[in-house]
C-alpha atoms as a PDB file:
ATOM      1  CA  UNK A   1     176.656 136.712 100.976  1.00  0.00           C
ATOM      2  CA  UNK A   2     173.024 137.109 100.079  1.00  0.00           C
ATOM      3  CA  UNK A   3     170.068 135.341 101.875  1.00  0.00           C
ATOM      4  CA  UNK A   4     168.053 133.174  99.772  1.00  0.00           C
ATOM      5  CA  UNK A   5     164.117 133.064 101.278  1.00  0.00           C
ATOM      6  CA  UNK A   6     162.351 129.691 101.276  1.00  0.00           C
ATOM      7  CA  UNK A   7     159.322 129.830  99.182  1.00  0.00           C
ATOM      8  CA  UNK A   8     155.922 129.977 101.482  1.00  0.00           C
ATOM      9  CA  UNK A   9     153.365 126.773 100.708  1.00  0.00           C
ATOM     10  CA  UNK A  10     149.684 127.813 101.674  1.00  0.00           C
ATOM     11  CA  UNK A  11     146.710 124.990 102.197  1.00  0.00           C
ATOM     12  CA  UNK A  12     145.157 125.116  98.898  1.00  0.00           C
ATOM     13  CA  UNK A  13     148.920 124.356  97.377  1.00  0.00           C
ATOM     14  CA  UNK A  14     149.046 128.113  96.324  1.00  0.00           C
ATOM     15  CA  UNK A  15     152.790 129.452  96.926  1.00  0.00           C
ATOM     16  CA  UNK A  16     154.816 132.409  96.853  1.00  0.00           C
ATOM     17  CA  UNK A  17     157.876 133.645  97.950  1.00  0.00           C
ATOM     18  CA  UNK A  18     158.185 134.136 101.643  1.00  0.00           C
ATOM     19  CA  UNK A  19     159.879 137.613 101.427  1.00  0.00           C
ATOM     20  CA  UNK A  20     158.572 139.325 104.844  1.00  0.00           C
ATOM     21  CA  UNK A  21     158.401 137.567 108.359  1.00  0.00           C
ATOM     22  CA  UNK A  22     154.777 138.197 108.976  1.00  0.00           C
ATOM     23  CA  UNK A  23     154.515 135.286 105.866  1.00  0.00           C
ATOM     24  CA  UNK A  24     155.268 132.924 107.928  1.00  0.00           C
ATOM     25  CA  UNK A  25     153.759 133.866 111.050  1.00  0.00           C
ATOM     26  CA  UNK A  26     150.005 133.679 108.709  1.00  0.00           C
ATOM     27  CA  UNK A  27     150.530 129.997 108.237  1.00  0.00           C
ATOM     28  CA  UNK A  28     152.850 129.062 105.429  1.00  0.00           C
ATOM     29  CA  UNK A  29     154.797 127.163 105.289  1.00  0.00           C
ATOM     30  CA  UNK A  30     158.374 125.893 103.068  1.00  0.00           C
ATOM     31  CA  UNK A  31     157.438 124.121 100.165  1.00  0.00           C
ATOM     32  CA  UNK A  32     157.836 124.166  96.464  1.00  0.00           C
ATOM     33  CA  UNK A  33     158.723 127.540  93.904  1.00  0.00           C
ATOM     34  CA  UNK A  34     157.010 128.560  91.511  1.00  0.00           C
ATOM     35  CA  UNK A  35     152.846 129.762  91.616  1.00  0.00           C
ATOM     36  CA  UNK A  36     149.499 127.741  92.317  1.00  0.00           C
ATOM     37  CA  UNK A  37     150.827 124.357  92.396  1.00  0.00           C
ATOM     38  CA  UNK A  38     147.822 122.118  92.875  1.00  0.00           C
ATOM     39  CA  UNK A  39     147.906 118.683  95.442  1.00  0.00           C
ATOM     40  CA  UNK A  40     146.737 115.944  94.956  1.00  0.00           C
ATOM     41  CA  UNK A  41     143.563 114.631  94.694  1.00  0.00           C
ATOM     42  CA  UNK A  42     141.077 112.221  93.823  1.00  0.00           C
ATOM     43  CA  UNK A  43     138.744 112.915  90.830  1.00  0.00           C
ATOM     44  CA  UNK A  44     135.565 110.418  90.519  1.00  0.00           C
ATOM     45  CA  UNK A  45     133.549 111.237  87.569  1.00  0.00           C
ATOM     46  CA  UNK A  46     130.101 110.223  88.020  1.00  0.00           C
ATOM     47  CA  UNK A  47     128.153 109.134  84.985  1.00  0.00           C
ATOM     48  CA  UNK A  48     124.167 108.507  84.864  1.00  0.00           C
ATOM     49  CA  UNK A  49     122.337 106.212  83.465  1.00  0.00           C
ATOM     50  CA  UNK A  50     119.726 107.569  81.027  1.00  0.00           C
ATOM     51  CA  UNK A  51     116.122 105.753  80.015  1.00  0.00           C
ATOM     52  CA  UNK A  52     112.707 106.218  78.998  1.00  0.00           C
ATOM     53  CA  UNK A  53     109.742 107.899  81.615  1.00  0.00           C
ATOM     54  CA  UNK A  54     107.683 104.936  80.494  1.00  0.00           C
ATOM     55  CA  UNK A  55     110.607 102.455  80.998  1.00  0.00           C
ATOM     56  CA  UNK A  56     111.414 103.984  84.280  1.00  0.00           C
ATOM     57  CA  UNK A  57     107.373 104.228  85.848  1.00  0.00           C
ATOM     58  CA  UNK A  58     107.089 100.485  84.680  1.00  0.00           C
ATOM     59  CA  UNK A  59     110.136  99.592  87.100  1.00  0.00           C
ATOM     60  CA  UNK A  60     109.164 102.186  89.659  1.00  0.00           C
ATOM     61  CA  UNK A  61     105.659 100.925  90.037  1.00  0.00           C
ATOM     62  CA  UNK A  62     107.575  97.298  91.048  1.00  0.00           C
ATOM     63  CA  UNK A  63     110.281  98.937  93.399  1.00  0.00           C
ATOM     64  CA  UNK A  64     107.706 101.843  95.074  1.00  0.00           C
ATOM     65  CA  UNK A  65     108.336 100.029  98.985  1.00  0.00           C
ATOM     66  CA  UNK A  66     112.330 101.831  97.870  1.00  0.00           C
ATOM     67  CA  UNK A  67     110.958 105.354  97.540  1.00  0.00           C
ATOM     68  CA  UNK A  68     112.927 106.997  99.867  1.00  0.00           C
ATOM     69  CA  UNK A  69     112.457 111.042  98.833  1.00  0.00           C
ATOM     70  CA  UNK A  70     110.295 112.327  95.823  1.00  0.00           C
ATOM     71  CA  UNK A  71     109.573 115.736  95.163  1.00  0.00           C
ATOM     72  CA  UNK A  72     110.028 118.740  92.536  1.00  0.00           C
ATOM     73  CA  UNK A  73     112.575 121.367  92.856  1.00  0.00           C
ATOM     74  CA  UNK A  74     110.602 123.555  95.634  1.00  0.00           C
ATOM     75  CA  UNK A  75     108.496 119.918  97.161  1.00  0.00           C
ATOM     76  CA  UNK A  76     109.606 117.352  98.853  1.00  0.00           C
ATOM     77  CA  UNK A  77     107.486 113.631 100.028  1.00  0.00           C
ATOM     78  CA  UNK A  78     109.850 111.974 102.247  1.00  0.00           C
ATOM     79  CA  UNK A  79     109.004 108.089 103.423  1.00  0.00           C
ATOM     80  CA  UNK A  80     108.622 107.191 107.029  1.00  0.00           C
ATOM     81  CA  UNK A  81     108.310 103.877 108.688  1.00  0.00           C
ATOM     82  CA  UNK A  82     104.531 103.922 108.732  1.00  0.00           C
ATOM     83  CA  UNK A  83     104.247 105.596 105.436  1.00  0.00           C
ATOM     84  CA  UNK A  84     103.539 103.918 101.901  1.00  0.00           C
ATOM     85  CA  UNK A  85     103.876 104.657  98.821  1.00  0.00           C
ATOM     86  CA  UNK A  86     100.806 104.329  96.035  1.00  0.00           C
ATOM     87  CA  UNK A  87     101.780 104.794  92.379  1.00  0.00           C
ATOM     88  CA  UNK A  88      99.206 104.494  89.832  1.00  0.00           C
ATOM     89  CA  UNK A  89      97.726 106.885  87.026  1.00  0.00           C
ATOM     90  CA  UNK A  90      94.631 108.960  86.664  1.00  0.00           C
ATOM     91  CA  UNK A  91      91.871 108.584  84.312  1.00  0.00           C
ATOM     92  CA  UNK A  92      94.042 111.292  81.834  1.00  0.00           C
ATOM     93  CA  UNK A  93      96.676 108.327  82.543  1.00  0.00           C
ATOM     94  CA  UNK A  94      98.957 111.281  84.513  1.00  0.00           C
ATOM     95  CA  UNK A  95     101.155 109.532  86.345  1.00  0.00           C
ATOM     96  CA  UNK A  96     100.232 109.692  90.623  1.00  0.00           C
ATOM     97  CA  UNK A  97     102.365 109.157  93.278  1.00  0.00           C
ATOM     98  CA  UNK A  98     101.198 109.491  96.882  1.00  0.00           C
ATOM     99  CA  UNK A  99     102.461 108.792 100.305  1.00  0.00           C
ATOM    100  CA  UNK A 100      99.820 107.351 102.445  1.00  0.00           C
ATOM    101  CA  UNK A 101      99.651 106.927 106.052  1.00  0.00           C
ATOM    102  CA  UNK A 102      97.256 104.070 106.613  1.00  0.00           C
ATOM    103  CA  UNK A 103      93.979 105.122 104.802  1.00  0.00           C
ATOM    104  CA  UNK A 104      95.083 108.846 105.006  1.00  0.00           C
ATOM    105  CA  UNK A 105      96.711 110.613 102.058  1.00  0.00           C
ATOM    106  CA  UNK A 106      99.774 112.427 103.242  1.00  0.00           C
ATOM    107  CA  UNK A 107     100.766 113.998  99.866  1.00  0.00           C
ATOM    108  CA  UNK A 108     100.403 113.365  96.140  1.00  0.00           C
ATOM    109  CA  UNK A 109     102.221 114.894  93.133  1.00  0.00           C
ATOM    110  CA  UNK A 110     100.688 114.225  89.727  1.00  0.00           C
ATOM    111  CA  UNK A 111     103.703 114.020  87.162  1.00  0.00           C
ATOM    112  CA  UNK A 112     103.183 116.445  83.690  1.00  0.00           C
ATOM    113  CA  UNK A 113     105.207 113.953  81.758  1.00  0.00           C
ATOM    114  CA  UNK A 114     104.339 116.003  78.490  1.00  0.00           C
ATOM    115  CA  UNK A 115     107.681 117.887  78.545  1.00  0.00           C
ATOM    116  CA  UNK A 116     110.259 115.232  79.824  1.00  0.00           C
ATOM    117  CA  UNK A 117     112.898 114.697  78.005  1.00  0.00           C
ATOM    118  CA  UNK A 118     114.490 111.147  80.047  1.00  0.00           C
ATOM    119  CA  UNK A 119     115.070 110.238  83.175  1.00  0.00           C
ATOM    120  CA  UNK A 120     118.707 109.715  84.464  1.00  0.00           C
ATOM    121  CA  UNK A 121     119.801 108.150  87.436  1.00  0.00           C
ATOM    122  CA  UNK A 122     122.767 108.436  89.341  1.00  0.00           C
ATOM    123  CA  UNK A 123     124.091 107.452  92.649  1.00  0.00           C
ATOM    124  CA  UNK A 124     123.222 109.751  95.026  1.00  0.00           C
ATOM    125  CA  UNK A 125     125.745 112.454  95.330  1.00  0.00           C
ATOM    126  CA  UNK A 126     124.884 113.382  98.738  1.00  0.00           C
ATOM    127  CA  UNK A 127     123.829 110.043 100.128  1.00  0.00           C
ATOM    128  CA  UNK A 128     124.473 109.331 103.646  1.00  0.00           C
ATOM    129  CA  UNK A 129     124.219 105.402 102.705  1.00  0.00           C
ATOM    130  CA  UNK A 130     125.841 103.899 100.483  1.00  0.00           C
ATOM    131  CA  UNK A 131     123.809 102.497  96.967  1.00  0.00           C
ATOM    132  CA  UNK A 132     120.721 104.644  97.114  1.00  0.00           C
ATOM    133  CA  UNK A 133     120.877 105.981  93.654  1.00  0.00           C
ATOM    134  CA  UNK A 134     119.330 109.528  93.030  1.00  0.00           C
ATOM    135  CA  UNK A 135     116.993 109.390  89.733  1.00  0.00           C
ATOM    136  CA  UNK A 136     116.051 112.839  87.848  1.00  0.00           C
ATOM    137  CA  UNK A 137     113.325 113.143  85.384  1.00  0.00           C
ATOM    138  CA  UNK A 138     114.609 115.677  82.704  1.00  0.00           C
ATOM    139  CA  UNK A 139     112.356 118.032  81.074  1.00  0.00           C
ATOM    140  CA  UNK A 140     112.739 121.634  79.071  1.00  0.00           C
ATOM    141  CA  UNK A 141     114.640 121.796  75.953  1.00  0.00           C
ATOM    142  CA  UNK A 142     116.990 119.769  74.323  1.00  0.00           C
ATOM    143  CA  UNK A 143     119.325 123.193  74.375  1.00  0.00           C
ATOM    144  CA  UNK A 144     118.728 124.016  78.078  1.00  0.00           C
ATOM    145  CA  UNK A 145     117.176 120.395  80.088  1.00  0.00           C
ATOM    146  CA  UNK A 146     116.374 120.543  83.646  1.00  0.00           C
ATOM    147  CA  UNK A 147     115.457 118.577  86.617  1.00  0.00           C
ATOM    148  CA  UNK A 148     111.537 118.621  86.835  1.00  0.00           C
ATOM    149  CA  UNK A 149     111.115 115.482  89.090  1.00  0.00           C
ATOM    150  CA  UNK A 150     113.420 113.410  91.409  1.00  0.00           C
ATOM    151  CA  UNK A 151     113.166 110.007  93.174  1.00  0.00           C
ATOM    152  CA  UNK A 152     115.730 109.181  95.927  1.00  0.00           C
ATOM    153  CA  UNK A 153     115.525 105.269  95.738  1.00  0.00           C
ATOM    154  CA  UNK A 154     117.607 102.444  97.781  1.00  0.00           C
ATOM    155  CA  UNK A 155     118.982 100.868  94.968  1.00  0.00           C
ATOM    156  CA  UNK A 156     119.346 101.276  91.800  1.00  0.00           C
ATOM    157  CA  UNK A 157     117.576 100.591  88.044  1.00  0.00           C
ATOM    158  CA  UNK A 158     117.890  96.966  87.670  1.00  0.00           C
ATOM    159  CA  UNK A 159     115.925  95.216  84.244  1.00  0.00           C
ATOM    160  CA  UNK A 160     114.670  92.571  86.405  1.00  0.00           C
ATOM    161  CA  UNK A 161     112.684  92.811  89.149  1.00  0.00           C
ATOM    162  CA  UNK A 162     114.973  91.556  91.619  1.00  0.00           C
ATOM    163  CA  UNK A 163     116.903  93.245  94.453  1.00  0.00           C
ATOM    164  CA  UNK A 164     120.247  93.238  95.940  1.00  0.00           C
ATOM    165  CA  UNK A 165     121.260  91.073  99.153  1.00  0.00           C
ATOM    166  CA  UNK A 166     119.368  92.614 101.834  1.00  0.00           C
ATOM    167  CA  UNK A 167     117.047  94.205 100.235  1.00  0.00           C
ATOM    168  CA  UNK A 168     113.333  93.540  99.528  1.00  0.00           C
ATOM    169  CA  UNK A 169     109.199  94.498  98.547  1.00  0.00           C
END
């Protein structure tokens, strides 16, 4: 009578058949036949919202107490309770944000919005808290678009100017 081996089920669902001992002593465990089976899981697609730079500095000039992070991809201004945030343009009408602590000027990044393509805005995909939405101004090429600026906000893009519960100027 011949010995049929269970097949060996690794974390991962990956299995194979358990034809040695030492198999089994390196975690498997009995499960299914066949090859990589995988388990179940949960797949959450997340889709951004795209709009206009001047659509989006309009609204962000009205919601600029919900900065929370802006930066580039090598800078980052984070808020603090004492900080503020000033948003306003330059005499070229370049777009200014700074971060002010009382009369004293923390950082500033003037925004090159010649190249940007849109801005999209997502919820943010590493956010500790839940509704802060993560917004991305897109410049480059229409072939090859990239992140140039980001703004890490409380909530997200809403037409009017109000807020959710809980939330305010």
């Amino acid at each position: 009578m011949t010995q049929v081996k269970p097949d060996c089920e690794y974390p991962g669902g990956y299995v194979e058949r358990c034809d040695t001992p030492d198999l089994r002593a390196r975690g498997a465990t009995g499960g299914r036949r066949g090859g990589y089976i995988p388990g179940r899981m949960s797949v959450k697609v997340e889709t951004g919202a795209t709009l206009s730079f001047d659509q989006f500095w309009r609204w962000l000039k009205q919601h600029s107490s919900c900065i929370l992070r802006a930066g580039t991809v090598d800078t980052y201004l984070y808020d603090q309770e004492a900080y503020h945030w000033h948003l306003a343009e330059d005499s070229d009408r370049n777009p200014n944000v700074q971060l002010v602590w009382g009369k004293l000027l923390v950082g500033e990044m003037v925004l090159d919005t010649r190249d940007l393509l849109f801005v999209e805005a997502t919820p943010d995909p590493e956010g500790s808290e839940p509704g802060q939405f993560l917004f991305e101004l897109i410049g480059g090429s229409k072939e090859e678009p990239y992140p140039v600026y980001h703004f890490l906000l409380a909530h997200g893009f809403e037409e009017e100017a109000g807020h959710p519960a809980g939330l305010k100027h």
